[in-house]
PDB file of N, CA and C in Angstrom:
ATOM      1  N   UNK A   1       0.852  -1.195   0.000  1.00  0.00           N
ATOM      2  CA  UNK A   1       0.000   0.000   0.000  1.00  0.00           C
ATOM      3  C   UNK A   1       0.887   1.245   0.000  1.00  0.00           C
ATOM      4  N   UNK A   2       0.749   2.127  -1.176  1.00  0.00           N
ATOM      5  CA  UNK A   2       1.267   3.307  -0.803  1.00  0.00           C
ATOM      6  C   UNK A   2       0.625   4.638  -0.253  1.00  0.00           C
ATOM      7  N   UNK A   3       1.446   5.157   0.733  1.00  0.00           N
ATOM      8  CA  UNK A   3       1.063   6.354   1.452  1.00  0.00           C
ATOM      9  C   UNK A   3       0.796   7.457   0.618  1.00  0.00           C
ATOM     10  N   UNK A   4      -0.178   8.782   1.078  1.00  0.00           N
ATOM     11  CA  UNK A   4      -0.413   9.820   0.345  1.00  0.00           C
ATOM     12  C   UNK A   4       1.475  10.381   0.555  1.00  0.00           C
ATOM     13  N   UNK A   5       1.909  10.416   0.959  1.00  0.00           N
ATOM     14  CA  UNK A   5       3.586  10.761   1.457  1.00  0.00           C
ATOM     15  C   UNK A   5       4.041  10.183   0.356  1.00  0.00           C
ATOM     16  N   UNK A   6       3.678   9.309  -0.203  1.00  0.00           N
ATOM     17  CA  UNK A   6       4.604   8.145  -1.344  1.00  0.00           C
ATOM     18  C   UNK A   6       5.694   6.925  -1.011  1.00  0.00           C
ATOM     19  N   UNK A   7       5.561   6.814   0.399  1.00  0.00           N
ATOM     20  CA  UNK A   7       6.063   5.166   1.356  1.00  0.00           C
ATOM     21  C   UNK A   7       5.592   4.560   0.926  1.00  0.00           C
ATOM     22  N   UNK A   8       5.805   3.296   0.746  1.00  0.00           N
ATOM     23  CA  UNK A   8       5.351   2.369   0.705  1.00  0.00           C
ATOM     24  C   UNK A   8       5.650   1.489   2.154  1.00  0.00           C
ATOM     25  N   UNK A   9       4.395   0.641   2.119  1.00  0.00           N
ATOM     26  CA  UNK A   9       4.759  -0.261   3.401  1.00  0.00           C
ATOM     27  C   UNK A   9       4.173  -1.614   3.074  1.00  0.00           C
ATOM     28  N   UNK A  10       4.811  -2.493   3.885  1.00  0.00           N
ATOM     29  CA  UNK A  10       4.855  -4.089   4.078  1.00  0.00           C
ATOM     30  C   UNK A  10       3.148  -3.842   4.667  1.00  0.00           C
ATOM     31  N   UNK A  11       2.660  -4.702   3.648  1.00  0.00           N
ATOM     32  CA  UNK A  11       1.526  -5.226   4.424  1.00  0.00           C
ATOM     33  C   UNK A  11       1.009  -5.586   6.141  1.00  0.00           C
ATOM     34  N   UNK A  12       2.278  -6.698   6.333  1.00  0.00           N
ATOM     35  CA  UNK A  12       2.055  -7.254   7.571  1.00  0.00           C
ATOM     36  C   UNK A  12       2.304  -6.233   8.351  1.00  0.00           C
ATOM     37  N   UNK A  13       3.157  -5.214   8.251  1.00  0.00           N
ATOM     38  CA  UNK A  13       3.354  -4.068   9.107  1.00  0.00           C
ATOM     39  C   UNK A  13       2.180  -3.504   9.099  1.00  0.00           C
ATOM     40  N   UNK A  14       1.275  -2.639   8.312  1.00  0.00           N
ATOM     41  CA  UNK A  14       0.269  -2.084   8.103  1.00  0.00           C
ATOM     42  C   UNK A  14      -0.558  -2.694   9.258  1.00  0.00           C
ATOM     43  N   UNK A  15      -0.881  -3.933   9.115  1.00  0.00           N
ATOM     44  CA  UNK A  15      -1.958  -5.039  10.151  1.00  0.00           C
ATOM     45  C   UNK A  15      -1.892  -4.979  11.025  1.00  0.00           C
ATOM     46  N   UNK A  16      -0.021  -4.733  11.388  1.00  0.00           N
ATOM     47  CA  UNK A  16       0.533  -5.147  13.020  1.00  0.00           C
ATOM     48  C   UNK A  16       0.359  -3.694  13.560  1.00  0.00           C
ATOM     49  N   UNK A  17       0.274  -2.479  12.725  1.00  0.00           N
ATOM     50  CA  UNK A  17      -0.061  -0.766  13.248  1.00  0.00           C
ATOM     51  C   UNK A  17      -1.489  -0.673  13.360  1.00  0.00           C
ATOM     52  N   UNK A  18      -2.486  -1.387  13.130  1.00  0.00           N
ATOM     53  CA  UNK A  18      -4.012  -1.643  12.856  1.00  0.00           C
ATOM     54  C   UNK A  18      -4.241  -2.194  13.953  1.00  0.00           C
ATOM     55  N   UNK A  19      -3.680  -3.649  14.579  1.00  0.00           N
ATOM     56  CA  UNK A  19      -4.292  -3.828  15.387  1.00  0.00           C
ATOM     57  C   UNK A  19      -3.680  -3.541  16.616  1.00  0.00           C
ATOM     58  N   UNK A  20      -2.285  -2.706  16.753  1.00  0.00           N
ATOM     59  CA  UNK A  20      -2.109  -1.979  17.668  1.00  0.00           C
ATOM     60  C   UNK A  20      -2.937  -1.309  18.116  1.00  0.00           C
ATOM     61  N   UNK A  21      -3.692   0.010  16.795  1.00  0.00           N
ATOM     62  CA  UNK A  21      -4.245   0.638  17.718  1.00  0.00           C
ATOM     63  C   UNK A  21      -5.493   0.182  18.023  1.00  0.00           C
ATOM     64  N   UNK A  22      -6.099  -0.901  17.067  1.00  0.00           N
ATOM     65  CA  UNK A  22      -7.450  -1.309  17.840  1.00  0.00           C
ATOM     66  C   UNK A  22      -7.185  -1.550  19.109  1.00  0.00           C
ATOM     67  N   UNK A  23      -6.235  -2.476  19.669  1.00  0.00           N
ATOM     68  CA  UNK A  23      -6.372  -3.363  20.386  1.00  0.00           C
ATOM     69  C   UNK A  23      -5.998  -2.576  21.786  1.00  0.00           C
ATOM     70  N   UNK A  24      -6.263  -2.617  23.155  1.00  0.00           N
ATOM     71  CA  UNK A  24      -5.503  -1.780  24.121  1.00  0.00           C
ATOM     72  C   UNK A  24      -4.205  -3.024  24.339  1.00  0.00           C
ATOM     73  N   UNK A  25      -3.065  -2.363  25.506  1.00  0.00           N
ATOM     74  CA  UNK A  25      -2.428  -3.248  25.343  1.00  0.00           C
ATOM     75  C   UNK A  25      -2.570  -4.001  26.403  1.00  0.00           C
ATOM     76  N   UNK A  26      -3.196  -4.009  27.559  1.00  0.00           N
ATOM     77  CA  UNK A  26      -3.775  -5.340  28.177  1.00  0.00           C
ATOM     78  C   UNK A  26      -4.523  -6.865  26.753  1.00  0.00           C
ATOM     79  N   UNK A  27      -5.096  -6.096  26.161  1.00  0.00           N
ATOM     80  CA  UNK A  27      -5.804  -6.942  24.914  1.00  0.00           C
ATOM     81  C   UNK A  27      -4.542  -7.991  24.422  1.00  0.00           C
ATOM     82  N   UNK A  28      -3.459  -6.920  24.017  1.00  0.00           N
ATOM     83  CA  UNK A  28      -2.595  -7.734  22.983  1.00  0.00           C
ATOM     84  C   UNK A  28      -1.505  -8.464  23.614  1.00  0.00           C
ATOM     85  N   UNK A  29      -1.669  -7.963  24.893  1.00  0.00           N
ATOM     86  CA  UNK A  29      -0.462  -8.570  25.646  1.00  0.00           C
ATOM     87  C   UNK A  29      -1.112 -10.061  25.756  1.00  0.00           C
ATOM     88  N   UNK A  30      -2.241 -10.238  26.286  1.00  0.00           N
ATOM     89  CA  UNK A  30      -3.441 -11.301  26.338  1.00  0.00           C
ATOM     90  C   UNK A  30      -2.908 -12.349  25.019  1.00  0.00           C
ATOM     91  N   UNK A  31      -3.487 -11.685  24.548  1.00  0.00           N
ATOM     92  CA  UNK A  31      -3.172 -12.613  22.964  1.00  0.00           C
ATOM     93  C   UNK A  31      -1.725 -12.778  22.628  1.00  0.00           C
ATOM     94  N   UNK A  32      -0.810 -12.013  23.111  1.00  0.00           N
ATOM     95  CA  UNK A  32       0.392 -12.570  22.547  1.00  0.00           C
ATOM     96  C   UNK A  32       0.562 -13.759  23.769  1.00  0.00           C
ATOM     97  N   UNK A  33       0.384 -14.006  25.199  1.00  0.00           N
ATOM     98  CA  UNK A  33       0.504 -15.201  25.735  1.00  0.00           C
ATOM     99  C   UNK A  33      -0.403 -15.969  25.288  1.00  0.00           C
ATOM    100  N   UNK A  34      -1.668 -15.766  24.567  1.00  0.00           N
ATOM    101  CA  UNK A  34      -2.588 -17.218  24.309  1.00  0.00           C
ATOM    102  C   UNK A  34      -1.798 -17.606  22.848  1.00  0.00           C
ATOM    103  N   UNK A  35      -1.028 -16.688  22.227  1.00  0.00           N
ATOM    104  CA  UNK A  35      -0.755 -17.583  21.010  1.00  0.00           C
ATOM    105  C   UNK A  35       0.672 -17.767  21.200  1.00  0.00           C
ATOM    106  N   UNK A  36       1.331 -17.764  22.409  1.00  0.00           N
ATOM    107  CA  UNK A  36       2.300 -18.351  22.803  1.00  0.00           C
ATOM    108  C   UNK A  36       2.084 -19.606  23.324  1.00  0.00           C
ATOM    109  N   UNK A  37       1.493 -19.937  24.046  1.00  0.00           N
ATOM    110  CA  UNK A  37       0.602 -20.738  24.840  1.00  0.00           C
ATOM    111  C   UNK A  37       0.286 -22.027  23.147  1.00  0.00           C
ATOM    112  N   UNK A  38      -0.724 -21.250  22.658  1.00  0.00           N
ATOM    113  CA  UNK A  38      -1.143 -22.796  21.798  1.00  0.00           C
ATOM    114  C   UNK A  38       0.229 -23.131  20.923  1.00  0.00           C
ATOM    115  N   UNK A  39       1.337 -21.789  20.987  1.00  0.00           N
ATOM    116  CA  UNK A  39       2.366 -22.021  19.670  1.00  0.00           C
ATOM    117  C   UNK A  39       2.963 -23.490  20.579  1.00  0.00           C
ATOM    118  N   UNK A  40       3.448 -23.656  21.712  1.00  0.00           N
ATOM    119  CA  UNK A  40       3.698 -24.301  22.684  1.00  0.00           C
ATOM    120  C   UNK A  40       3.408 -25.637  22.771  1.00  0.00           C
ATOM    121  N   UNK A  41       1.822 -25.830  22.920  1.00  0.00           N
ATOM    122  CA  UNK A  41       1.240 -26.676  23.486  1.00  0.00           C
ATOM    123  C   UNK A  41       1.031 -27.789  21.927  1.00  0.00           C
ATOM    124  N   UNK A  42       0.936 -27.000  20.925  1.00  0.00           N
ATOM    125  CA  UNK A  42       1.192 -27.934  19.678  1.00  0.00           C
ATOM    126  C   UNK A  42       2.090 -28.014  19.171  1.00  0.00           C
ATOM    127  N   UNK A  43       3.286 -27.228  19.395  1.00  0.00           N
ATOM    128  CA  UNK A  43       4.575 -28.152  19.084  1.00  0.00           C
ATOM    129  C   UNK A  43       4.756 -29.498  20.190  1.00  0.00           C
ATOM    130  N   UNK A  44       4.302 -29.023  21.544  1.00  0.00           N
ATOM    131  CA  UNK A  44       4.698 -30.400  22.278  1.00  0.00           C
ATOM    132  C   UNK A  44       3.532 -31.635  21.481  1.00  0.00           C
ATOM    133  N   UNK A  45       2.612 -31.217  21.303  1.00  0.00           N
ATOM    134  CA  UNK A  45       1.642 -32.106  20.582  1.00  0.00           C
ATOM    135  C   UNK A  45       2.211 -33.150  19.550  1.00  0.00           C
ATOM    136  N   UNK A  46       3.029 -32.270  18.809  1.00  0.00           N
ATOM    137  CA  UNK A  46       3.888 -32.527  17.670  1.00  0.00           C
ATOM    138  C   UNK A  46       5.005 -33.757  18.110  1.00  0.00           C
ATOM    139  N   UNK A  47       5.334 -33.458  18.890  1.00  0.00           N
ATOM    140  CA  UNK A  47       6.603 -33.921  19.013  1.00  0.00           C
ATOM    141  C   UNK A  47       6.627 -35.222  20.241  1.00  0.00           C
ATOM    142  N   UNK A  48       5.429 -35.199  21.109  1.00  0.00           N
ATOM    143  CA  UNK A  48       4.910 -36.205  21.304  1.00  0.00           C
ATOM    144  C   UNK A  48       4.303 -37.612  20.812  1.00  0.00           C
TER     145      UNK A  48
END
């Protein structure tokens, strides 16, 4: 996506500044341990 400025930016960046500001950061802190948590719990899955 390019900026009215004429930047261009990485998509995934764009998403990760989006749901920054949706998100408060109690929210994302939340979600970054639950998707630590399942990243975790299905590699041991895996490897079990």
């Amino acid at each position: 996506m390019v900026h009215i400025d004429g930047s261009a930016e990485d998509p995934a960046i764009m998403l990760e500044k989006k749901i920054d500001k949706t998100l408060s950061y109690k929210d994302q802190n939340e979600l970054k341990q639950n998707f630590s948590i399942d990243m975790r719990n299905s590699i041991k899955s895996t490897i079990s």
